[in-house]
PDB file of N, CA and C in Angstrom:
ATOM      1  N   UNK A   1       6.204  -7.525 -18.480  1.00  0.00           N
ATOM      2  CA  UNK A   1       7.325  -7.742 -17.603  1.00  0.00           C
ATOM      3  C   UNK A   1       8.482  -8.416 -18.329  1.00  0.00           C
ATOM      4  N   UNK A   2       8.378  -9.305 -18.823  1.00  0.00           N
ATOM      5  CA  UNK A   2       9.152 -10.238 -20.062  1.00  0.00           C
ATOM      6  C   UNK A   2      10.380  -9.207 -21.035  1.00  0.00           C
ATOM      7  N   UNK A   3       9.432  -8.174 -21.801  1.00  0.00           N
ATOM      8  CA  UNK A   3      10.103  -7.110 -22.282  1.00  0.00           C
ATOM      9  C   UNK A   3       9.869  -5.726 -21.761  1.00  0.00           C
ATOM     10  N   UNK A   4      10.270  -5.139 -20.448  1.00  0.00           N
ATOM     11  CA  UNK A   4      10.416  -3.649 -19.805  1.00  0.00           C
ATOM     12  C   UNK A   4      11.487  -3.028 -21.132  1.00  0.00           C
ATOM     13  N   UNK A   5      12.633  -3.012 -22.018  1.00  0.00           N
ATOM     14  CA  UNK A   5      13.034  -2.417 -22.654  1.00  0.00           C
ATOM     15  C   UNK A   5      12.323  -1.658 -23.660  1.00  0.00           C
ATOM     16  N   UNK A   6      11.112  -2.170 -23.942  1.00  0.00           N
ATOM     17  CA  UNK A   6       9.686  -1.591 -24.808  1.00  0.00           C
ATOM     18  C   UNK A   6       9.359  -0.092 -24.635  1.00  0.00           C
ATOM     19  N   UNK A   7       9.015  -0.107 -23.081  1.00  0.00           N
ATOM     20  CA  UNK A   7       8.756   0.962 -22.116  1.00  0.00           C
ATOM     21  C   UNK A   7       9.716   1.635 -21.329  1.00  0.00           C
ATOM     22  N   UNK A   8      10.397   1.092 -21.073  1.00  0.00           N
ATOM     23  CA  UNK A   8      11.744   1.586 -20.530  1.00  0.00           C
ATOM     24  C   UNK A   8      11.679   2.999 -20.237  1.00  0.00           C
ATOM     25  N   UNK A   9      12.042   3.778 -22.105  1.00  0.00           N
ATOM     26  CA  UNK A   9      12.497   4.529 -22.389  1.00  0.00           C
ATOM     27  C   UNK A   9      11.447   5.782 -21.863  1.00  0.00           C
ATOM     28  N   UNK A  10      10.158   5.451 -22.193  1.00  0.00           N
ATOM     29  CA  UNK A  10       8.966   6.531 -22.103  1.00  0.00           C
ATOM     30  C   UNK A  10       9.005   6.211 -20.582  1.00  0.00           C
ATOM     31  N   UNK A  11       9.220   5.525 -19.577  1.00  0.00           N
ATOM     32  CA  UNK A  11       8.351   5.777 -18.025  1.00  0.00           C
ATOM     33  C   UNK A  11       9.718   6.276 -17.396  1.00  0.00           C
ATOM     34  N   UNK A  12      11.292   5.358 -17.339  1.00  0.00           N
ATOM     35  CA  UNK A  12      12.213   5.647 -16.463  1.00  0.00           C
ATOM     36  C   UNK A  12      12.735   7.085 -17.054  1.00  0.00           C
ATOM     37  N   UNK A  13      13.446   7.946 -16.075  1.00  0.00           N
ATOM     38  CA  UNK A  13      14.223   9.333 -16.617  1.00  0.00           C
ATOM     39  C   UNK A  13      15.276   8.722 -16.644  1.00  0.00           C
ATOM     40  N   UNK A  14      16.012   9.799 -17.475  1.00  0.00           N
ATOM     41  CA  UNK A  14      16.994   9.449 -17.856  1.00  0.00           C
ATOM     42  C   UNK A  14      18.149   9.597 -16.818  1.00  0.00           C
ATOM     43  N   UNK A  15      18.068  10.616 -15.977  1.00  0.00           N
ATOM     44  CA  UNK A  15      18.570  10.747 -14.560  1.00  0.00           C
ATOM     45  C   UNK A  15      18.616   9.180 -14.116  1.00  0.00           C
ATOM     46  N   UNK A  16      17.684   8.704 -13.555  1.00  0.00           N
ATOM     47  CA  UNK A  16      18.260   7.613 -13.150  1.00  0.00           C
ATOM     48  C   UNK A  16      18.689   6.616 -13.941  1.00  0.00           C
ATOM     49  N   UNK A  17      20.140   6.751 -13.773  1.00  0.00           N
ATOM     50  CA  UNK A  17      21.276   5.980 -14.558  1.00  0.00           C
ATOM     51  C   UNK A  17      21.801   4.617 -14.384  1.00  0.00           C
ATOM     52  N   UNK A  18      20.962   4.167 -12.894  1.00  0.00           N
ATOM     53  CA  UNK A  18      20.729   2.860 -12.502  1.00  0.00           C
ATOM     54  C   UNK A  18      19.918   1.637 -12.915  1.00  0.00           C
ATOM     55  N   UNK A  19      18.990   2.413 -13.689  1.00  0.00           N
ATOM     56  CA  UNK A  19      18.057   1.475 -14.255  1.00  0.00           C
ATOM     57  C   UNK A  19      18.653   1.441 -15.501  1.00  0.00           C
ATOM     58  N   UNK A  20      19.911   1.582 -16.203  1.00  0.00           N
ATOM     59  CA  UNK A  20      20.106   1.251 -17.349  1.00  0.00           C
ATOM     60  C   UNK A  20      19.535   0.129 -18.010  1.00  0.00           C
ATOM     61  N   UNK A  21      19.744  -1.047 -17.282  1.00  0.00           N
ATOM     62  CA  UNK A  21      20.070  -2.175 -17.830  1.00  0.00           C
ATOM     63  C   UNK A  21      18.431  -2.342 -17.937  1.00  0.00           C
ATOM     64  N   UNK A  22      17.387  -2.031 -17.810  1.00  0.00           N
ATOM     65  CA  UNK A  22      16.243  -1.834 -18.396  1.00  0.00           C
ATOM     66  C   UNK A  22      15.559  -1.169 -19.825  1.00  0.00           C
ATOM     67  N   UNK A  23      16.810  -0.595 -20.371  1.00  0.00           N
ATOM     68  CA  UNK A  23      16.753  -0.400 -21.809  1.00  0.00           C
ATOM     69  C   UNK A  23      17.097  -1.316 -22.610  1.00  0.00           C
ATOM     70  N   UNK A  24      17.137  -2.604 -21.674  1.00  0.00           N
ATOM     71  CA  UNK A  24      18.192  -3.402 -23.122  1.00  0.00           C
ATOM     72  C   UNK A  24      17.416  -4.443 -22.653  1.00  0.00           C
ATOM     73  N   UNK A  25      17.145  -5.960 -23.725  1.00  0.00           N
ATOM     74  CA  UNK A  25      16.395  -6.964 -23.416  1.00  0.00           C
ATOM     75  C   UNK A  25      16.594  -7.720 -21.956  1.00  0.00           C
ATOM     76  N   UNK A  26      15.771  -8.677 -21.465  1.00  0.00           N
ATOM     77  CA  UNK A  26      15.862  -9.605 -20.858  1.00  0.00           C
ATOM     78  C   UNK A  26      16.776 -10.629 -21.139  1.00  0.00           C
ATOM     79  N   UNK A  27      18.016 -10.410 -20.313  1.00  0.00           N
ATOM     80  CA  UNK A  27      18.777 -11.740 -20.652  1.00  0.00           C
ATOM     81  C   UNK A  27      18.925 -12.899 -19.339  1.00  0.00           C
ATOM     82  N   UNK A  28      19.170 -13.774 -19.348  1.00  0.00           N
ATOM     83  CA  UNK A  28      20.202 -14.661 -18.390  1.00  0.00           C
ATOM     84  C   UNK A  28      21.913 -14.354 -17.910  1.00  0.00           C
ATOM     85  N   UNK A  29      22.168 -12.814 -18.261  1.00  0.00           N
ATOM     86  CA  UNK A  29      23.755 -12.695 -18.038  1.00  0.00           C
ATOM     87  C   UNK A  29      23.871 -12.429 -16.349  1.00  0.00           C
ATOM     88  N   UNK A  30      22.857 -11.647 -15.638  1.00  0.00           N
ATOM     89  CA  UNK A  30      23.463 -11.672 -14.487  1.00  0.00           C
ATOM     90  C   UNK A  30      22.750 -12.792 -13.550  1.00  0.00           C
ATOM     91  N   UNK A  31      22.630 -13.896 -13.930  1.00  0.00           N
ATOM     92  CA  UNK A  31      21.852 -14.963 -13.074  1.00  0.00           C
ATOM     93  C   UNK A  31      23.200 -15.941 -12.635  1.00  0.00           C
ATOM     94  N   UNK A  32      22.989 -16.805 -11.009  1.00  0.00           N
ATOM     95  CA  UNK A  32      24.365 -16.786 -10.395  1.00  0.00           C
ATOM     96  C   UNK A  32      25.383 -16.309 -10.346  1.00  0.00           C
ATOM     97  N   UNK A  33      25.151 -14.666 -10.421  1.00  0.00           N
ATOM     98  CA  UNK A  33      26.432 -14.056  -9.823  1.00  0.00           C
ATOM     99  C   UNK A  33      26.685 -13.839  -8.591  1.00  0.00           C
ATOM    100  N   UNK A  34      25.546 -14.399  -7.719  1.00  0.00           N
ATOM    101  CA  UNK A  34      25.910 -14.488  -6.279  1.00  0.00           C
ATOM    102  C   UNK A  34      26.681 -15.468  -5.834  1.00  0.00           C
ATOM    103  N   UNK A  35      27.380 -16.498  -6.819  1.00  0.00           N
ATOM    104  CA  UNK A  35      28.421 -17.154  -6.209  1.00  0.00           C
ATOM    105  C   UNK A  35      29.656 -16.494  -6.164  1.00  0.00           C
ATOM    106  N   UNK A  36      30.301 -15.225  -7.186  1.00  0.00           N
ATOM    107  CA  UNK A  36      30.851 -14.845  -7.164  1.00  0.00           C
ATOM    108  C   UNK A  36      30.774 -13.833  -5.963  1.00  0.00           C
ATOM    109  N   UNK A  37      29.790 -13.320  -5.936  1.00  0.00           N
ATOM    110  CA  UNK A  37      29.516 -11.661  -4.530  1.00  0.00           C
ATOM    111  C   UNK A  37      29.747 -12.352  -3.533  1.00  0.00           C
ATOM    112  N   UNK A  38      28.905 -13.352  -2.928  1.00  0.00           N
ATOM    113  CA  UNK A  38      28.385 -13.931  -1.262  1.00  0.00           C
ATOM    114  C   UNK A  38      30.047 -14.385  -0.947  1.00  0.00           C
ATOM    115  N   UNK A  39      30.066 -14.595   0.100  1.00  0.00           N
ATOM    116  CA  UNK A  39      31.400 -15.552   1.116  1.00  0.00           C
ATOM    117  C   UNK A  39      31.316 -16.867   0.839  1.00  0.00           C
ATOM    118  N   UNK A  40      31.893 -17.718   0.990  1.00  0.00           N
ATOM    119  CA  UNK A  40      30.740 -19.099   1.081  1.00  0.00           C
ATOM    120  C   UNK A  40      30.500 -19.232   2.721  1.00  0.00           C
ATOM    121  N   UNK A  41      30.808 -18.138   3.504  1.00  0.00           N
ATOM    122  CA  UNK A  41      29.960 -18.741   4.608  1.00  0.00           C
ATOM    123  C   UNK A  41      28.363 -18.311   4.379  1.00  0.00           C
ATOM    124  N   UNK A  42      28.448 -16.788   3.593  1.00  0.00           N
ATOM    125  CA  UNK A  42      26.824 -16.599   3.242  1.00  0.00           C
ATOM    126  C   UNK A  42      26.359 -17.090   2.689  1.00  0.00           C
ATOM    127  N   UNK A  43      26.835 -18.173   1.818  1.00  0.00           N
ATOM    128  CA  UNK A  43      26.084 -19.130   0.833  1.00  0.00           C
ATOM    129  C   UNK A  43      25.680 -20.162   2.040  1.00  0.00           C
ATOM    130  N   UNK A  44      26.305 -20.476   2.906  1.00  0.00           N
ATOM    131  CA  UNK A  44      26.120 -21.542   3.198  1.00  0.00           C
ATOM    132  C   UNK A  44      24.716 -21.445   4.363  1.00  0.00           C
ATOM    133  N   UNK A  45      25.026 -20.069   4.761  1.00  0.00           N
ATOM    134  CA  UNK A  45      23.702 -19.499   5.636  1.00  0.00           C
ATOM    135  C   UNK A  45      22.571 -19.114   5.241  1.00  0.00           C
ATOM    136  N   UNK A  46      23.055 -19.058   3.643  1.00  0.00           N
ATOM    137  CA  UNK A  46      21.313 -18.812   3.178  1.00  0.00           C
ATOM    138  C   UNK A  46      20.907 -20.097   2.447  1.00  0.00           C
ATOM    139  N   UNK A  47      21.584 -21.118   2.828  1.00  0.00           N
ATOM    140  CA  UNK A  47      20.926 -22.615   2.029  1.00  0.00           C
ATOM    141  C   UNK A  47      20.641 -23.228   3.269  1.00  0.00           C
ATOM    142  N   UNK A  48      21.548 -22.716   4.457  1.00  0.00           N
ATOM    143  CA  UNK A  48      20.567 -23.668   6.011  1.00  0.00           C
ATOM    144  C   UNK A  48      19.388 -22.794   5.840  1.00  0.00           C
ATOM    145  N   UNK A  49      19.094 -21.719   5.894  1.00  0.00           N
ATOM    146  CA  UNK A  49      17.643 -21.039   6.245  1.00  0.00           C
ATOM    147  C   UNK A  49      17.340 -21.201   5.723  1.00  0.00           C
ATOM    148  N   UNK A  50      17.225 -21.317   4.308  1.00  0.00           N
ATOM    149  CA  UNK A  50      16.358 -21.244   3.022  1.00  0.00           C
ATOM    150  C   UNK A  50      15.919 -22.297   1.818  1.00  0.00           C
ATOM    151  N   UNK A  51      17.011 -23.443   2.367  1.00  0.00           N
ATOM    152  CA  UNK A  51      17.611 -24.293   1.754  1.00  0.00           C
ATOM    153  C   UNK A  51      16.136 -25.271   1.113  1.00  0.00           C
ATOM    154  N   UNK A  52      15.073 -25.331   1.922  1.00  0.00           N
ATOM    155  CA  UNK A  52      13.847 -26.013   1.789  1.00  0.00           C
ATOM    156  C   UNK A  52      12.881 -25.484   0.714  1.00  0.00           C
ATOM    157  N   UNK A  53      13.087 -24.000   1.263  1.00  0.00           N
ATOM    158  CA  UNK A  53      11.760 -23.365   0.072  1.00  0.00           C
ATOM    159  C   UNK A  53      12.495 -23.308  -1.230  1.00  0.00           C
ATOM    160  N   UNK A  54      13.991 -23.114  -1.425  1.00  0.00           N
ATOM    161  CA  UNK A  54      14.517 -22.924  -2.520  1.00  0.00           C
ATOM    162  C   UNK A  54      14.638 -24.217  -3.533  1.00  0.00           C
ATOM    163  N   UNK A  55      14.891 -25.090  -2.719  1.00  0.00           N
ATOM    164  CA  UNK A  55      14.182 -26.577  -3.539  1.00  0.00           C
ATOM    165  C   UNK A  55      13.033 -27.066  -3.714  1.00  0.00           C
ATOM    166  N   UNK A  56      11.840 -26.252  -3.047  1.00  0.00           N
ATOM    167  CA  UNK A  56      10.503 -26.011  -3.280  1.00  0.00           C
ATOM    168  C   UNK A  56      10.086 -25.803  -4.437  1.00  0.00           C
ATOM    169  N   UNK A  57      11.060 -24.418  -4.903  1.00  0.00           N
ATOM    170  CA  UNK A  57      10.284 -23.718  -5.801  1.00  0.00           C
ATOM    171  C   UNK A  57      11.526 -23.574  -7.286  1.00  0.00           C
ATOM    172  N   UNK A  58      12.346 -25.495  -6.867  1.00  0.00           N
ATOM    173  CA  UNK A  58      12.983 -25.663  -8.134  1.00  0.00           C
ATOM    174  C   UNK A  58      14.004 -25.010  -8.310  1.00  0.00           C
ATOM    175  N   UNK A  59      14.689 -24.698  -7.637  1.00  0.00           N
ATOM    176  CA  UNK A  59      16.727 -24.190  -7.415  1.00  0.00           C
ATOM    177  C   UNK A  59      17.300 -25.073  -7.297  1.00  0.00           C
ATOM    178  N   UNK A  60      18.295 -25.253  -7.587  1.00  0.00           N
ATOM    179  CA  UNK A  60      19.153 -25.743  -7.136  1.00  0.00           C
ATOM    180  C   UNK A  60      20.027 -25.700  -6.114  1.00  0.00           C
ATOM    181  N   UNK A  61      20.203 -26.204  -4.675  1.00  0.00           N
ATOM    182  CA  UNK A  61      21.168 -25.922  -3.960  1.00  0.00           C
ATOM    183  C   UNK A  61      22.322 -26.465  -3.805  1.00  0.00           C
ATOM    184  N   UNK A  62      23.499 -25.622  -3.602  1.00  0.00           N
ATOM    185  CA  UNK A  62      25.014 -26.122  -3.983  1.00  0.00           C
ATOM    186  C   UNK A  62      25.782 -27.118  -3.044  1.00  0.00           C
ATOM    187  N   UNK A  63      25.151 -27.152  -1.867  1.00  0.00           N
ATOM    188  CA  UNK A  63      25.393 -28.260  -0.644  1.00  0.00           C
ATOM    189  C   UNK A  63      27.029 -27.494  -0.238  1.00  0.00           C
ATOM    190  N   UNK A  64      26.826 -26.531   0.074  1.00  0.00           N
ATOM    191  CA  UNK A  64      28.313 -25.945   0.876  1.00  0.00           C
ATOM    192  C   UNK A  64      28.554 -26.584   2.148  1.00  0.00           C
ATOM    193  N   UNK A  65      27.783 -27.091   2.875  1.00  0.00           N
ATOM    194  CA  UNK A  65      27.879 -27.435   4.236  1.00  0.00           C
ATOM    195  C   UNK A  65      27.070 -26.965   4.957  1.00  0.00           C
ATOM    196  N   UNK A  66      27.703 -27.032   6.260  1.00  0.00           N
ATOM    197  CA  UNK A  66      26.773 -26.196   7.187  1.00  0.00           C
ATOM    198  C   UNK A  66      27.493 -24.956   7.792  1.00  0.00           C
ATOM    199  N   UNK A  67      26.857 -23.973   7.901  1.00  0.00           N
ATOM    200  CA  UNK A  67      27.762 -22.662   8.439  1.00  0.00           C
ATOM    201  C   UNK A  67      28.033 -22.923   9.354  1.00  0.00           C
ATOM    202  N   UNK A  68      28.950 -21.957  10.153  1.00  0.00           N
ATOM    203  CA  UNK A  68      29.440 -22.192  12.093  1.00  0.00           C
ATOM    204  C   UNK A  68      28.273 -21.961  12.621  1.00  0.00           C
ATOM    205  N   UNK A  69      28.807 -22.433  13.913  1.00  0.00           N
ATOM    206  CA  UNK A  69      27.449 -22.343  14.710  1.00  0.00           C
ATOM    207  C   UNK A  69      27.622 -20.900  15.162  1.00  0.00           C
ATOM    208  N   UNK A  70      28.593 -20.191  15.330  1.00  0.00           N
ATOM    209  CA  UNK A  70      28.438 -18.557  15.524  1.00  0.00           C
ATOM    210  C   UNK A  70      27.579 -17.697  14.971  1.00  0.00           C
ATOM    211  N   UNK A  71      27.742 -18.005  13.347  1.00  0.00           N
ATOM    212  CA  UNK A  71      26.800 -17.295  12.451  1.00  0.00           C
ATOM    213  C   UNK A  71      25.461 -17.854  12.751  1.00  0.00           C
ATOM    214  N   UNK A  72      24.800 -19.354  12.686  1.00  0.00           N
ATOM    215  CA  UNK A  72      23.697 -19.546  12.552  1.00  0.00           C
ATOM    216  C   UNK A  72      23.118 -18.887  14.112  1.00  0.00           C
ATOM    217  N   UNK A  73      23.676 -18.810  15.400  1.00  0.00           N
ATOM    218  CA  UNK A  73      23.330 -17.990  16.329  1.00  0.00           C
ATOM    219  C   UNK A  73      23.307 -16.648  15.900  1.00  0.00           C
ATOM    220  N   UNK A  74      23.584 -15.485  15.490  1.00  0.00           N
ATOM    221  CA  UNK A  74      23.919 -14.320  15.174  1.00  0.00           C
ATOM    222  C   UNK A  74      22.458 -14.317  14.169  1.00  0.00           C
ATOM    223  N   UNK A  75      21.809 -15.076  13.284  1.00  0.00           N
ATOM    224  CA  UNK A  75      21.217 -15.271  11.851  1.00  0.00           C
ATOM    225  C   UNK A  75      19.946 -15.924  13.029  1.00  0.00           C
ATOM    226  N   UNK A  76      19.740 -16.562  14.012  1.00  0.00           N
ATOM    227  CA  UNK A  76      18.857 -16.476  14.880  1.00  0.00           C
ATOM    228  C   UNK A  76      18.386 -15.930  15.891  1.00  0.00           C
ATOM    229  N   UNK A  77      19.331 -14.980  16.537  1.00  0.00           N
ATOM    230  CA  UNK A  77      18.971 -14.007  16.495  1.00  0.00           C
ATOM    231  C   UNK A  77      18.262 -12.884  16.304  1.00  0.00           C
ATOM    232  N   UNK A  78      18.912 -12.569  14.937  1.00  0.00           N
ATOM    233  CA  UNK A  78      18.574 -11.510  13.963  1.00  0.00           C
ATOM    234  C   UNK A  78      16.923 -11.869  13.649  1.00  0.00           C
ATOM    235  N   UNK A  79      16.519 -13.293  12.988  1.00  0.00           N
ATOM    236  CA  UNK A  79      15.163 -13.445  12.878  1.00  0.00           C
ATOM    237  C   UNK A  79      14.076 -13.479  13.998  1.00  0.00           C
ATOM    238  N   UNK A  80      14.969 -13.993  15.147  1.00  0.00           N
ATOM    239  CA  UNK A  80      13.972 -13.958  16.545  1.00  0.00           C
ATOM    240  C   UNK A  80      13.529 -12.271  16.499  1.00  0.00           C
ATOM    241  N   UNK A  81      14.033 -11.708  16.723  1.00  0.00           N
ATOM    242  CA  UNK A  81      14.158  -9.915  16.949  1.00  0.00           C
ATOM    243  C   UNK A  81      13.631  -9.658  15.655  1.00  0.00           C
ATOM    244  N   UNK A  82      13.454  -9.959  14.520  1.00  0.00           N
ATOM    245  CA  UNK A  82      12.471  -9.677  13.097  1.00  0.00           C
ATOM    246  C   UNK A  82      10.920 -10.169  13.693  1.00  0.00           C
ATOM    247  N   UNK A  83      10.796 -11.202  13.824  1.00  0.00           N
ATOM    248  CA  UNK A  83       9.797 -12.084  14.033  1.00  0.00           C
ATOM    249  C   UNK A  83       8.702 -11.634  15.157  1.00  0.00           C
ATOM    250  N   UNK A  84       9.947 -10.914  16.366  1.00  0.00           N
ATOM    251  CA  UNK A  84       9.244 -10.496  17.329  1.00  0.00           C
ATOM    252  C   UNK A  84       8.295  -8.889  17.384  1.00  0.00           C
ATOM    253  N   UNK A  85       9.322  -8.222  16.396  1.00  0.00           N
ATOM    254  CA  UNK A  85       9.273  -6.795  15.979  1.00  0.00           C
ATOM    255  C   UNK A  85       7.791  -6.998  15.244  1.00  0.00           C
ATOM    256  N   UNK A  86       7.915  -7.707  14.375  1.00  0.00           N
ATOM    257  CA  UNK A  86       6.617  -8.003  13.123  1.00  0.00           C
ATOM    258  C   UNK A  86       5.007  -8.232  14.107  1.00  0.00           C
ATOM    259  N   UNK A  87       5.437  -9.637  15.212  1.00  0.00           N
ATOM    260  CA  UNK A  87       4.246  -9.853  15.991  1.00  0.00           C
ATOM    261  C   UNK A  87       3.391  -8.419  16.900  1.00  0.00           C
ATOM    262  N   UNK A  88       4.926  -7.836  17.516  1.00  0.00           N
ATOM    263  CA  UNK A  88       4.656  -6.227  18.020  1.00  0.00           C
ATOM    264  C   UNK A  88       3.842  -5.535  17.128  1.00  0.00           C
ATOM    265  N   UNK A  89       4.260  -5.428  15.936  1.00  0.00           N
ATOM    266  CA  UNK A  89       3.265  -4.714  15.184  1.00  0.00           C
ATOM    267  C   UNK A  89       1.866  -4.875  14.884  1.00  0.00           C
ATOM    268  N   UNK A  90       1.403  -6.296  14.864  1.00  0.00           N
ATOM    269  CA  UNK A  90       0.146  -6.720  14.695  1.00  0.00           C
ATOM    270  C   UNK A  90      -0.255  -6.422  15.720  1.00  0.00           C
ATOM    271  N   UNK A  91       0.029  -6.584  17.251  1.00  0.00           N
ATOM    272  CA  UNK A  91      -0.625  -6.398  18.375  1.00  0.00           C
ATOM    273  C   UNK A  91      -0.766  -4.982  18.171  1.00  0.00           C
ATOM    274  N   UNK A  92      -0.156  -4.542  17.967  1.00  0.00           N
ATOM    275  CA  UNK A  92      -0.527  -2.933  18.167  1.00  0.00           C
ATOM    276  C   UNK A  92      -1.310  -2.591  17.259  1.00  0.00           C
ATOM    277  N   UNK A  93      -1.416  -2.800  16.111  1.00  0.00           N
ATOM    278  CA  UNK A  93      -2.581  -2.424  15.486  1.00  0.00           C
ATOM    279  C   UNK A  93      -3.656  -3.163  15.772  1.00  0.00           C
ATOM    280  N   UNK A  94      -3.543  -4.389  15.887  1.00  0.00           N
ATOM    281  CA  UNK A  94      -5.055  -4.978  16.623  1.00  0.00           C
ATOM    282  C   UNK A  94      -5.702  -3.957  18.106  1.00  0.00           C
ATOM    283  N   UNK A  95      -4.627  -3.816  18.634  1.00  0.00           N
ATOM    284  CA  UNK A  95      -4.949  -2.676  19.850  1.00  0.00           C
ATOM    285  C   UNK A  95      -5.664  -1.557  19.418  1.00  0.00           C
ATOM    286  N   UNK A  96      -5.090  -0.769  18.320  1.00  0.00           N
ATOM    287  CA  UNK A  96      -5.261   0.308  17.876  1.00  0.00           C
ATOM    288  C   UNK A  96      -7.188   0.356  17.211  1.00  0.00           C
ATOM    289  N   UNK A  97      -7.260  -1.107  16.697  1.00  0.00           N
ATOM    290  CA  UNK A  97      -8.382  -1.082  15.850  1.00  0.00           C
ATOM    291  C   UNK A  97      -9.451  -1.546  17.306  1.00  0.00           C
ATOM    292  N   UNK A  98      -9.346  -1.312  18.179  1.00  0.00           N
ATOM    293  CA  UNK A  98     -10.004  -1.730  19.256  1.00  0.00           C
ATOM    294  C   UNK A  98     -10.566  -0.091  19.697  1.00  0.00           C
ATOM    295  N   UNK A  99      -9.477   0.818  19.800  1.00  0.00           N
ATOM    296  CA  UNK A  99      -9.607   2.128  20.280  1.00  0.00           C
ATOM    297  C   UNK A  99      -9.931   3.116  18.985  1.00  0.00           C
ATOM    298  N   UNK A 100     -10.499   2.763  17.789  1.00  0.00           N
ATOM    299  CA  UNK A 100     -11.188   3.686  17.255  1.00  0.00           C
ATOM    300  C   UNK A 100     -11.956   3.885  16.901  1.00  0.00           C
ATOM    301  N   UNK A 101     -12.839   4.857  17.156  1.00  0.00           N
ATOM    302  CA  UNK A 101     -14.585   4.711  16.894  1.00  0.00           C
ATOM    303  C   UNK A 101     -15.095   4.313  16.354  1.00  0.00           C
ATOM    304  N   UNK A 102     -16.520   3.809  16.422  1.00  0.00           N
ATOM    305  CA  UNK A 102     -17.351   2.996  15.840  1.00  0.00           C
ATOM    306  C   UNK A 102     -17.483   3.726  14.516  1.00  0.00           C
ATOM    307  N   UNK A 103     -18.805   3.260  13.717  1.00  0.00           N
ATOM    308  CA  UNK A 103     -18.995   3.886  12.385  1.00  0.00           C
ATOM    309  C   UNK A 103     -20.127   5.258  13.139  1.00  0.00           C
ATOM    310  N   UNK A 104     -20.208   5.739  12.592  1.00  0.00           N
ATOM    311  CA  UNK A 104     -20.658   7.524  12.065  1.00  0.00           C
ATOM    312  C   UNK A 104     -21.853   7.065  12.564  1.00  0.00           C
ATOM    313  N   UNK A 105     -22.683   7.524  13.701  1.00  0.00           N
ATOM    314  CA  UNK A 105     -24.131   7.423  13.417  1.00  0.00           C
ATOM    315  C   UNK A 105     -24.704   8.649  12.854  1.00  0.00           C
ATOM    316  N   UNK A 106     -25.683   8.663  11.958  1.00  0.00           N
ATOM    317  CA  UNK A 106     -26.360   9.096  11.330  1.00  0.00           C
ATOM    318  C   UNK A 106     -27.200  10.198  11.809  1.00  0.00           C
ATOM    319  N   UNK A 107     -27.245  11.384  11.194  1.00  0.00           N
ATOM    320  CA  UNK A 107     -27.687  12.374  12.092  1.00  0.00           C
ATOM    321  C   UNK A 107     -28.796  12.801  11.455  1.00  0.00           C
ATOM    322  N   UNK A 108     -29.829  13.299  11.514  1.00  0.00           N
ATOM    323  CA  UNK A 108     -30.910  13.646  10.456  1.00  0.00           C
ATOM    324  C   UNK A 108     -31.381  14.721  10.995  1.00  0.00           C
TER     325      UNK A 108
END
């Protein structure tokens, strides 16, 4: 994983012209360029949500503030309706594994 430019060449086609930057070493050049991409209101919404595990696991966070309360409603929301969608799914397959036949009995 360290060096993919090794392999690069023999697994990716050459068609896909997106994976360039997998022919060439592992660097540090595109690391924090999301201060440049994000808003700082999205910075600031992904350090309230996230802000805990990302100092968990040794980031640094930039202390923008706190987003509006519009967005963090809109961003709770959005996860309530993720969260709820995800639980839907387990129930239904727990349902599902309820309604399908037992194992094979054995016929001789």
């Amino acid at each position: 994983m360290a060096e993919p430019h090794k392999i690069a060449g023999s697994t990716i086609p050459e068609r896909k012209s997106w994976h360039a930057d997998t022919q060439k070493a592992v660097t540090r050049a595109p690391s924090g360029t999301w201060q440049e991409r994000l808003e700082p209101w999205e910075i600031s919404l992904c350090q309230a949500a996230m802000g805990s595990r990302l100092r968990a696991l040794g980031y640094e966070v930039a202390g923008s503030g706190r987003p509006p309360v519009s967005v963090l409603a809109r961003y709770a929301r959005a996860a309530g309706l993720h969260r709820g969608a995800a639980l839907k799914r387990r129930l239904h397959d727990r349902v599902q594994r309820f309604s399908e036949p037992g194992p094979v009995e054995s016929q001789l």
